[in-house]
Protein backbone atom coordinates (compact mmCIF):
# COMPACT_ATOMS: atom_id res chain seq x y z
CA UNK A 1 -29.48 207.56 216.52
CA UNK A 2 -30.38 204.71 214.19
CA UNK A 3 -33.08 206.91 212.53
CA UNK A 4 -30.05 209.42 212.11
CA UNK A 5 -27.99 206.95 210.51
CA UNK A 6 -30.72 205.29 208.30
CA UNK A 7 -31.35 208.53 206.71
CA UNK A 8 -27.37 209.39 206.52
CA UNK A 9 -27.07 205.72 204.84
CA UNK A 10 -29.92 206.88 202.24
CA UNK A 11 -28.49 210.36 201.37
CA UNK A 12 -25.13 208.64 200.81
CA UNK A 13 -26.89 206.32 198.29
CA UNK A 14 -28.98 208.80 196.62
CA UNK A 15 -25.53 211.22 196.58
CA UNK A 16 -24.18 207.90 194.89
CA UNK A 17 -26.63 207.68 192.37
CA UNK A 18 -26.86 211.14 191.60
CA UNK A 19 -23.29 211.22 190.73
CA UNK A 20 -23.46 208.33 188.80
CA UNK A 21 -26.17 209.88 186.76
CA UNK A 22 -23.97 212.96 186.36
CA UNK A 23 -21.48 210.77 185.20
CA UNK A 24 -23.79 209.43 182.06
CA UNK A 25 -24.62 213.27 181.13
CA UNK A 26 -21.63 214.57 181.67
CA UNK A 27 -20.03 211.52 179.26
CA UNK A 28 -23.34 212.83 176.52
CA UNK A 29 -22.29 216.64 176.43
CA UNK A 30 -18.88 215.43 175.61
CA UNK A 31 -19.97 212.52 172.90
CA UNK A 32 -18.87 214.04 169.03
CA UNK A 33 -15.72 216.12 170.89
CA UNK A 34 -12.64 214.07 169.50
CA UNK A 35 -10.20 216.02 172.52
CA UNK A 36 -12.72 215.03 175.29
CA UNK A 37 -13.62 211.54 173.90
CA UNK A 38 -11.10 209.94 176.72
CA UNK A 39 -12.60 211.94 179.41
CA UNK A 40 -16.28 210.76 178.26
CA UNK A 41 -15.40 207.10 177.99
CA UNK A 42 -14.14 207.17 181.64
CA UNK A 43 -17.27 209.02 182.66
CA UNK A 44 -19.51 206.32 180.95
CA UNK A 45 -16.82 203.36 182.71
CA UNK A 46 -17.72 204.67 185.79
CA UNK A 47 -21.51 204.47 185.35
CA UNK A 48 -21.09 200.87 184.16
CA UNK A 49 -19.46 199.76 186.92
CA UNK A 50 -21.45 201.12 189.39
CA UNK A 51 -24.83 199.27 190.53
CA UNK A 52 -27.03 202.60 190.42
CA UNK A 53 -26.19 202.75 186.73
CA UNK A 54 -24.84 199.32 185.31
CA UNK A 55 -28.12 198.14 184.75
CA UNK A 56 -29.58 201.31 182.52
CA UNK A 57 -29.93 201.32 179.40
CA UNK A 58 -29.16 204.88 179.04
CA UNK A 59 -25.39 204.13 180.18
CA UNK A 60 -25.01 201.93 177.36
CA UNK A 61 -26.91 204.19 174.91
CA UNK A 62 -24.71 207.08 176.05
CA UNK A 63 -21.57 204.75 175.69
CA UNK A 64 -22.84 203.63 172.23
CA UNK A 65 -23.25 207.22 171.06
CA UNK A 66 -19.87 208.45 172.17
CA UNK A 67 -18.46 206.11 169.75
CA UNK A 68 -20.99 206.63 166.63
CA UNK A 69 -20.57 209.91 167.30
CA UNK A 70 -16.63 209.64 167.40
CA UNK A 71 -16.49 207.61 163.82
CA UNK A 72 -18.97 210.06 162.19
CA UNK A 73 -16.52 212.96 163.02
CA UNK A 74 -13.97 210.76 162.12
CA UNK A 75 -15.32 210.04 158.63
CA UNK A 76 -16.14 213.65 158.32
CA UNK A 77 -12.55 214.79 159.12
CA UNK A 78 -10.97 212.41 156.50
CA UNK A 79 -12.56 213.53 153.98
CA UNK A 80 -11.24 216.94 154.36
CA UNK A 81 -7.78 215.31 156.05
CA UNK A 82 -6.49 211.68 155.61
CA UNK A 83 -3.95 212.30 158.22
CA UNK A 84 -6.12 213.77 160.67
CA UNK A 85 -5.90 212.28 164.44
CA UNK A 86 -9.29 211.62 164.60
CA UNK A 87 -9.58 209.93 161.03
CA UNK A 88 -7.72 206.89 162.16
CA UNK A 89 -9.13 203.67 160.49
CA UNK A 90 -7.75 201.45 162.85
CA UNK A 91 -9.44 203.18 165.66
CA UNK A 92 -12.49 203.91 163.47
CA UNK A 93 -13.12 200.11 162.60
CA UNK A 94 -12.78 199.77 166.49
CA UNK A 95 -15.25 202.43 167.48
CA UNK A 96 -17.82 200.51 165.04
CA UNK A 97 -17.23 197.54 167.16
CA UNK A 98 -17.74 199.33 170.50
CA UNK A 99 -20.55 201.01 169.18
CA UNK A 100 -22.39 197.48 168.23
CA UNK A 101 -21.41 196.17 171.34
CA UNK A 102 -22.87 199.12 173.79
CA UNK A 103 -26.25 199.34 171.67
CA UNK A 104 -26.70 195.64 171.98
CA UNK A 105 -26.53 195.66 175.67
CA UNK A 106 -28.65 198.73 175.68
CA UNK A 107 -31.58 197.13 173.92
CA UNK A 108 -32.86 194.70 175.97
CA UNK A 109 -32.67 196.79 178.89
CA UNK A 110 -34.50 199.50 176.97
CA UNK A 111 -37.48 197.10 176.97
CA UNK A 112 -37.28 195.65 180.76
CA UNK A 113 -40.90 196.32 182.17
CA UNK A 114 -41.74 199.67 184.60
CA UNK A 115 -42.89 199.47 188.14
CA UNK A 116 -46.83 199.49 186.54
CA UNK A 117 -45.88 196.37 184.02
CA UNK A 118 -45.13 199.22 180.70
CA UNK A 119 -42.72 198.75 178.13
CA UNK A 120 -41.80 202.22 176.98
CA UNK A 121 -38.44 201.95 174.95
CA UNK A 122 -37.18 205.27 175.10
CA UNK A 123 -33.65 204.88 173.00
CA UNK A 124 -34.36 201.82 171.16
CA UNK A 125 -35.54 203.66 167.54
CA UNK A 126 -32.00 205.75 167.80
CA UNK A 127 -29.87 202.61 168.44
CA UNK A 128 -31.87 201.05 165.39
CA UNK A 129 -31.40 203.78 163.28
CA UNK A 130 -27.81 204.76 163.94
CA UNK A 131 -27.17 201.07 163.51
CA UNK A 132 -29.19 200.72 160.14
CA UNK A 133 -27.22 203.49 158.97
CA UNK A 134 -23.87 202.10 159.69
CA UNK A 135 -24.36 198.46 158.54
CA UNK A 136 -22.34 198.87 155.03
CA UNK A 137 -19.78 201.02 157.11
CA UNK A 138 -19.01 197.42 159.26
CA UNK A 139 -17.85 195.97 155.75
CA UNK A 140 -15.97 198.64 153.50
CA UNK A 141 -14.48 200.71 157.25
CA UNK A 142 -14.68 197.94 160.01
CA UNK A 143 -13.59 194.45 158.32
CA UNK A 144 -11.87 195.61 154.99
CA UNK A 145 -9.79 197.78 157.66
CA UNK A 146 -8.76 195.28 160.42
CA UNK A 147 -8.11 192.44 158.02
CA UNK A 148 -5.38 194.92 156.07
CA UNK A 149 -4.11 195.85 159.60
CA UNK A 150 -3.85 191.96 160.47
CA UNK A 151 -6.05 191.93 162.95
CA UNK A 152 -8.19 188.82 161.72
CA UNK A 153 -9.87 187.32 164.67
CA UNK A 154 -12.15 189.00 166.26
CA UNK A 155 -11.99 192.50 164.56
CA UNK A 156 -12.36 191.24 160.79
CA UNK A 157 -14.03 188.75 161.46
CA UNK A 158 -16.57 190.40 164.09
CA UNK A 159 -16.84 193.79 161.53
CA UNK A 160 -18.09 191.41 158.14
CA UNK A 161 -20.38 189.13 160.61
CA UNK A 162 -21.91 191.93 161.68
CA UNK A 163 -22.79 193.37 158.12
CA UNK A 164 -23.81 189.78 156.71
CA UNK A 165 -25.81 189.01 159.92
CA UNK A 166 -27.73 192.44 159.55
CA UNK A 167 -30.70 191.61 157.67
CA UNK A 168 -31.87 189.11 159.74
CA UNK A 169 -31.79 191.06 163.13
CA UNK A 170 -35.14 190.95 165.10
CA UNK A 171 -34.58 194.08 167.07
CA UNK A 172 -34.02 195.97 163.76
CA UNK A 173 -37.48 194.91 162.78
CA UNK A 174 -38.73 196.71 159.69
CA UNK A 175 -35.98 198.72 159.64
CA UNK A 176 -33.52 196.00 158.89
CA UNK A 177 -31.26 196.77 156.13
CA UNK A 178 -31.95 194.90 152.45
CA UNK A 179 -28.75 193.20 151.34
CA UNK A 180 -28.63 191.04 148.33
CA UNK A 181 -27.13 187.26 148.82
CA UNK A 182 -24.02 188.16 146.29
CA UNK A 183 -23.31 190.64 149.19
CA UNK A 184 -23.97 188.81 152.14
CA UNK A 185 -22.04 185.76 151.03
CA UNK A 186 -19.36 187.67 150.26
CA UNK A 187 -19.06 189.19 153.71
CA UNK A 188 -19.55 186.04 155.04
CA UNK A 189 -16.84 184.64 153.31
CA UNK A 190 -14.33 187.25 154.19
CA UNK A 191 -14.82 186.87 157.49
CA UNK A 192 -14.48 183.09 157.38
CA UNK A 193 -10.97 184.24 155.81
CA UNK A 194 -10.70 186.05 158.48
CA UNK A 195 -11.14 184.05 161.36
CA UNK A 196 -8.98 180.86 159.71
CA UNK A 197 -5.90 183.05 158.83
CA UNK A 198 -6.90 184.36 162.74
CA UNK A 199 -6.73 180.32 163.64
CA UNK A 200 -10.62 180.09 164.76
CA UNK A 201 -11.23 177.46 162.71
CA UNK A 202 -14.69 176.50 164.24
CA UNK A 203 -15.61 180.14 163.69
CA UNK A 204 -14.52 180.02 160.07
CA UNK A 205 -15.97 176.95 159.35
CA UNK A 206 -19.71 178.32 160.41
CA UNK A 207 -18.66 181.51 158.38
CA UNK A 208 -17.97 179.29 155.28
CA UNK A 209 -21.04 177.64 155.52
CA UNK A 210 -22.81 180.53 155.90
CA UNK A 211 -21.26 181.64 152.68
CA UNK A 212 -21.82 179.01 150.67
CA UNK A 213 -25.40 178.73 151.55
CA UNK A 214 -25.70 182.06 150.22
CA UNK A 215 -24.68 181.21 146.81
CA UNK A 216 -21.00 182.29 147.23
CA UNK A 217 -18.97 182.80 144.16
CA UNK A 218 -15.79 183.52 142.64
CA UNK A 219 -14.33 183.90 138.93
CA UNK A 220 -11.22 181.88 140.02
CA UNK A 221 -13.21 178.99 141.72
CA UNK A 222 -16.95 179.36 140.71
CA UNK A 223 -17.46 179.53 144.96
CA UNK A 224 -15.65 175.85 145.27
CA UNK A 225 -13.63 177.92 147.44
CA UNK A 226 -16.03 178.43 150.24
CA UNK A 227 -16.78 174.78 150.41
CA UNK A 228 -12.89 173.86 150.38
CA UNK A 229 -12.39 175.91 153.36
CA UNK A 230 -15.22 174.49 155.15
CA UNK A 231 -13.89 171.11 154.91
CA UNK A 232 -10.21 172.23 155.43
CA UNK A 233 -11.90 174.16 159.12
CA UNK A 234 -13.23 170.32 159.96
CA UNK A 235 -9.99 168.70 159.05
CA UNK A 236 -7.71 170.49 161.51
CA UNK A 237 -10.26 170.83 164.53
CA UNK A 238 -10.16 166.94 164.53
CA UNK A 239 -6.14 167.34 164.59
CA UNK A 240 -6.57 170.05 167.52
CA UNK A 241 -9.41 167.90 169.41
CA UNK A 242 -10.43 164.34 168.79
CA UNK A 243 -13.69 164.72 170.67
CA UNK A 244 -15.21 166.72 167.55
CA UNK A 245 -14.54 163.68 165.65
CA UNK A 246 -17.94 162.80 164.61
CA UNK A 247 -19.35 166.18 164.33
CA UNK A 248 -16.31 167.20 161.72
CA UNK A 249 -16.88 164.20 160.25
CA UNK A 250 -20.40 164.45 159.36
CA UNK A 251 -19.86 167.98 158.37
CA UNK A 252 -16.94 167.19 155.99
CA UNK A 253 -19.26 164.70 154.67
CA UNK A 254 -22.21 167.01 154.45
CA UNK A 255 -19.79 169.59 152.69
CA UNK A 256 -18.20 167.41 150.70
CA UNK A 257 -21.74 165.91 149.12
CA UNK A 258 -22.78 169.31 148.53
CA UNK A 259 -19.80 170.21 146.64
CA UNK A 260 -19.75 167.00 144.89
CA UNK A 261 -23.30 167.42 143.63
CA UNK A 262 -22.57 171.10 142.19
CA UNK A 263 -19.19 170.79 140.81
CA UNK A 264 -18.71 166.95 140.08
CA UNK A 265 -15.88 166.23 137.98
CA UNK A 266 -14.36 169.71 137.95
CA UNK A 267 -13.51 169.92 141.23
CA UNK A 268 -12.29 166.46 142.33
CA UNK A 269 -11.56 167.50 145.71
CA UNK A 270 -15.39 167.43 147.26
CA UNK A 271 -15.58 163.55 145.51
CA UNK A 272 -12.36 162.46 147.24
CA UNK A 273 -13.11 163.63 150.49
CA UNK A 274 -16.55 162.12 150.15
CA UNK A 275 -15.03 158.72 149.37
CA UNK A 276 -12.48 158.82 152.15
CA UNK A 277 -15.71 159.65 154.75
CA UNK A 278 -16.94 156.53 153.39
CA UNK A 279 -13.92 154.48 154.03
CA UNK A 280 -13.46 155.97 157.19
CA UNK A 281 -16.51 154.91 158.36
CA UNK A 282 -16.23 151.97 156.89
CA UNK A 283 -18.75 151.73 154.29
CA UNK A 284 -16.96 150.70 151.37
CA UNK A 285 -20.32 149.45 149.41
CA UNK A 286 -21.05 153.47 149.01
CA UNK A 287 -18.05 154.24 148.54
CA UNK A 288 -17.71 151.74 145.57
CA UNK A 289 -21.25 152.62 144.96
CA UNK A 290 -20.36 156.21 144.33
CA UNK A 291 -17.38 155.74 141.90
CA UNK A 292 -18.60 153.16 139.62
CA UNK A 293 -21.53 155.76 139.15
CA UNK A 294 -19.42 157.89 138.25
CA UNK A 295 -17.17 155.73 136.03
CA UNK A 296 -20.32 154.77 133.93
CA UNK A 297 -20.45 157.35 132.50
CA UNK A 298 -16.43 158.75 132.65
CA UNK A 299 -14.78 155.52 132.09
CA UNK A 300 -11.67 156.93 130.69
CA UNK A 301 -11.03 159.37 133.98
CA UNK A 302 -8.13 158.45 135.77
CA UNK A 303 -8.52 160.11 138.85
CA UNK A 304 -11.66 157.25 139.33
CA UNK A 305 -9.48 154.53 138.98
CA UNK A 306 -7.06 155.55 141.26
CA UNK A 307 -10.09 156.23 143.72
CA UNK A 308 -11.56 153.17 143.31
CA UNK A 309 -7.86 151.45 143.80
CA UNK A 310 -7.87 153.08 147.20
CA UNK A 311 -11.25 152.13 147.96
CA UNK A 312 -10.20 148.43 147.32
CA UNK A 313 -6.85 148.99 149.28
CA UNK A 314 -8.42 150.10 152.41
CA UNK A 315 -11.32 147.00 152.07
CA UNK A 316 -8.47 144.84 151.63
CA UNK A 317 -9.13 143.87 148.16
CA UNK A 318 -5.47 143.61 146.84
CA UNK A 319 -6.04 142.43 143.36
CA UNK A 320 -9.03 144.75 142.60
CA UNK A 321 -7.13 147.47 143.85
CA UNK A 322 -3.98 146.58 142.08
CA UNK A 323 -5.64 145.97 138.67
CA UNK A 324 -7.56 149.97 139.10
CA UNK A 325 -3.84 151.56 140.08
CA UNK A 326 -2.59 150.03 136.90
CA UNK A 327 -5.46 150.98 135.05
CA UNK A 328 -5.59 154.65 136.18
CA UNK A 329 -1.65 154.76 135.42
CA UNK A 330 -2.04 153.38 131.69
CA UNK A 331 -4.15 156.27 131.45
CA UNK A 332 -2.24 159.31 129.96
CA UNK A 333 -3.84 162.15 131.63
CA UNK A 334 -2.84 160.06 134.87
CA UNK A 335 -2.33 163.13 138.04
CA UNK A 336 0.95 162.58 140.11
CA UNK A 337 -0.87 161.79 143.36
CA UNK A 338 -3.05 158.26 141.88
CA UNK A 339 1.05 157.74 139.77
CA UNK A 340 2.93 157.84 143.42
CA UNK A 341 -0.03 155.99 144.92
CA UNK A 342 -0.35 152.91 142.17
CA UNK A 343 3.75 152.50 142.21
CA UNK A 344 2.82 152.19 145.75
CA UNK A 345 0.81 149.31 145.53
CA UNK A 346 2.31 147.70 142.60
CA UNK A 347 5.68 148.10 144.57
CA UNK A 348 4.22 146.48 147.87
CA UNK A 349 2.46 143.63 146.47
CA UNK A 350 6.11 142.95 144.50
CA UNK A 351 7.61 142.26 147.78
CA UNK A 352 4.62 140.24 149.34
CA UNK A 353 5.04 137.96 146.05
CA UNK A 354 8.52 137.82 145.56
CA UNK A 355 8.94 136.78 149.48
CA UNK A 356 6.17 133.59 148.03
CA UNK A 357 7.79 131.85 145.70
CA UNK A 358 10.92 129.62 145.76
CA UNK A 359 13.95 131.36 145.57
CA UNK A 360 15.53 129.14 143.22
CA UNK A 361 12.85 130.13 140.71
CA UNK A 362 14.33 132.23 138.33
CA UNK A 363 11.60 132.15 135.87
CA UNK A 364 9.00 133.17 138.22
CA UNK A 365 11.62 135.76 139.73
CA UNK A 366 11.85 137.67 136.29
CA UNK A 367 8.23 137.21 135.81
CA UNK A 368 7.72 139.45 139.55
CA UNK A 369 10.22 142.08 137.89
CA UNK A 370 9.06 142.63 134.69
CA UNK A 371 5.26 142.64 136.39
CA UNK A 372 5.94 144.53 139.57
CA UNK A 373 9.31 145.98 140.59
CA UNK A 374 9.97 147.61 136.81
CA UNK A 375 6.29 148.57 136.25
CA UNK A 376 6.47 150.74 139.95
CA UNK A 377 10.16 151.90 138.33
CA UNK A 378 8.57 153.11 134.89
CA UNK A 379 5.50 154.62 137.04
CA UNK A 380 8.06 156.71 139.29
CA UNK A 381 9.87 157.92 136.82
CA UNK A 382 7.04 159.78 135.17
CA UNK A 383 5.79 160.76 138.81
CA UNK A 384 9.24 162.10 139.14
CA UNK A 385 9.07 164.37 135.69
CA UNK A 386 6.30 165.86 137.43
CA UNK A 387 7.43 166.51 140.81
CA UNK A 388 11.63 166.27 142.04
CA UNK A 389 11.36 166.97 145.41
CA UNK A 390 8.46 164.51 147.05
CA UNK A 391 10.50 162.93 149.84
CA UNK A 392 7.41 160.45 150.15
CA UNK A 393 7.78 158.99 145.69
CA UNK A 394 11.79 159.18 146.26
CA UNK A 395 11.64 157.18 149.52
CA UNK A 396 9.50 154.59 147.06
CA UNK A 397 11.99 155.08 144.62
CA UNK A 398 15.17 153.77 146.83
CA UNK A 399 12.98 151.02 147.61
CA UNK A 400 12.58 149.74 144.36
CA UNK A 401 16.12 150.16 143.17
CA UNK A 402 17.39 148.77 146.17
CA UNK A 403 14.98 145.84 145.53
CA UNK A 404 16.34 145.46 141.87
CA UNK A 405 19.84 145.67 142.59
CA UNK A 406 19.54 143.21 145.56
CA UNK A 407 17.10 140.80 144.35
CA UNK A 408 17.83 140.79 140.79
CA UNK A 409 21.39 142.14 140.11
CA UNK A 410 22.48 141.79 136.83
CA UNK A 411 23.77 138.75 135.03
């Protein structure tokens, strides 16, 4: 009886496998047949999820080719048909991905050892090929396509990773595709795009490095774009998670450096995040270090000034930092940010020395006004030619009239 049932228990299990293997050639003869393509990705579903076949690489090859083979009749059909069912470029871009992701589980599998120790790959040169021939397909069908349908994160951003990434792909081996940098930062740049408009911002951030390490550029920005992104990737992961801290602060540094040494002056954005690191961290000597480099040889620039008056603020160096903020705003080229921030200053150190001296003083009370509370009044008024509706410079400016109005109505 038990011998009986042994042998029924084996038959079952070879019936099992049989079918299972029926399952992956039946899914094949259908691959490339647009009305069947449903029927042959439940076929090769079935094969995956059963333990006879999950673990062969032909079920992944076979699931792989069904949809190559589907966005090559796809393409094919356009061309003769925009509008044609199978032509779809949302489900085209899709069928890239699917493909990718089938052929990369096949691979390895392709390559697992036989019972006598041999590695005899028996699908690997078609997955290389088919993939080899499809890598500039990932950029102009996959992520150009998902990023105009809005689908950012992962579809765009997987589709241009995959085409910047291809190159360096062991398991394409000597077959891997030439792409020049221009092309490759470019991808990687769009799909840094990609996965911050998708809200992935560690994703994007690695993407924008990625893309400015390849030499990134852009008529608009010279490629100060990729590095701007980067840091503004750092910046809100430490909003979302205070543990990454210290990692997106030494990257924002890192970035910020970089940028700083290949744009300088034109792009002040890399030197001011640079200087706040500094601060941040607490190391005002480089930070003071930096700017007065700088200021050696630019010693008309506002924007330095008001840098170095913030430097001084956050050291606690009131009357260094006062006398830069009224330097930078003397200067006529003088931005609106370092104008709001020096009637800032020059407005709070007012009120620490008017609240000093005697307030029968009357001398030394106009002497605080003309030096303080109407210098901050003249500064905001040419902050506010620039920009009416700051909440922040017309919170200052209610201050100081208040102040004036209070403290020195008039005679």
């Amino acid at each position: 009886m038990k011998k009986m049932l042994t042998m029924a228990l084996c038959l079952a299990a070879a019936a099992s496998a049989g079918a299972q293997k029926a399952n992956v050639e039946g899914a094949k003869k259908l691959s490339g047949k647009f009305d069947k393509i449903e029927e042959a990705r439940n076929l090769i579903q079935q094969a995956m999820q059963n333990p006879e076949t999950q673990n062969d690489a032909n079920t992944y090859y076979v699931a792989g080719k069904i949809e190559f083979d589907a966005y090559d009749k796809g393409l094919q059909a356009g061309m003769i048909n925009p509008d044609d069912p199978s032509a779809n470029p949302e489900a085209m871009a899709q069928e890239l991905l699917n493909g990718y992701d089938y052929f990369i589980k096949a691979l390895p599998l392709d390559s697992v050892p036989n019972e006598k120790g041999e590695v005899k790959p028996k699908v690997s040169k078609d997955i290389v090929n088919k993939l080899v021939a499809h890598t500039n397909d990932y950029f102009a069908k996959g992520g150009a396509t998902m990023y105009e349908l809005k689908k950012y994160y992962p579809e765009a951003y997987r589709s241009f990773m995959i085409y910047a990434d291809m190159p360096d792909q062991a398991f394409l081996g000597s077959k891997a595709p030439k792409l020049d940098d221009a092309s490759r930062a470019l991808a990687y740049f769009n799909a840094g795009l990609s996965a911050y408009v998708g809200n992935e911002v560690l994703a994007a951030a690695n993407a924008f490095r990625a893309a400015r390490q390849f030499g990134y550029t852009d008529p608009e920005t010279d490629g100060a774009n990729a590095y701007i992104y980067e840091i503004a990737c750092w910046q809100t992961a430490m909003q979302r998670d205070s543990t990454l801290n210290d990692k997106a602060m030494e990257r924002i540094m890192d970035v910020a450096r970089a940028g700083n040494e290949k744009y300088g002056l034109k792009q002040t954005v890399f030197l001011n995040n640079l200087v706040n690191a500094y601060v941040m961290d607490n190391d005002f000597d480089q930070a003071l270090s930096t700017v007065n480099n700088l200021l050696a040889s630019n010693p008309d620039n506002s924007n330095l000034y008001g840098l170095r008056g913030f430097i001084n603020d956050r050291a606690g160096n009131d009357d260094a930092s006062l006398a830069d903020y009224r330097k930078a705003a003397a200067l006529p080229d003088c931005d609106y940010e370092t104008l709001k921030n020096a009637a800032k200053k020059i407005y709070r150190v007012g009120a620490v020395k008017f609240g000093e001296i005697d307030p029968t003083d009357q001398a030394a009370k106009n002497q605080i006004k003309a030096d303080y509370y109407d210098q901050a009044a003249e500064i905001c008024n040419r902050a506010k030619a620039m920009k009416q509706d700051d909440p922040d410079l017309n919170y200052v400016i209610e201050a100081i009239d208040y102040a004036l109005t209070t403290f020195f109505p008039a005679n």
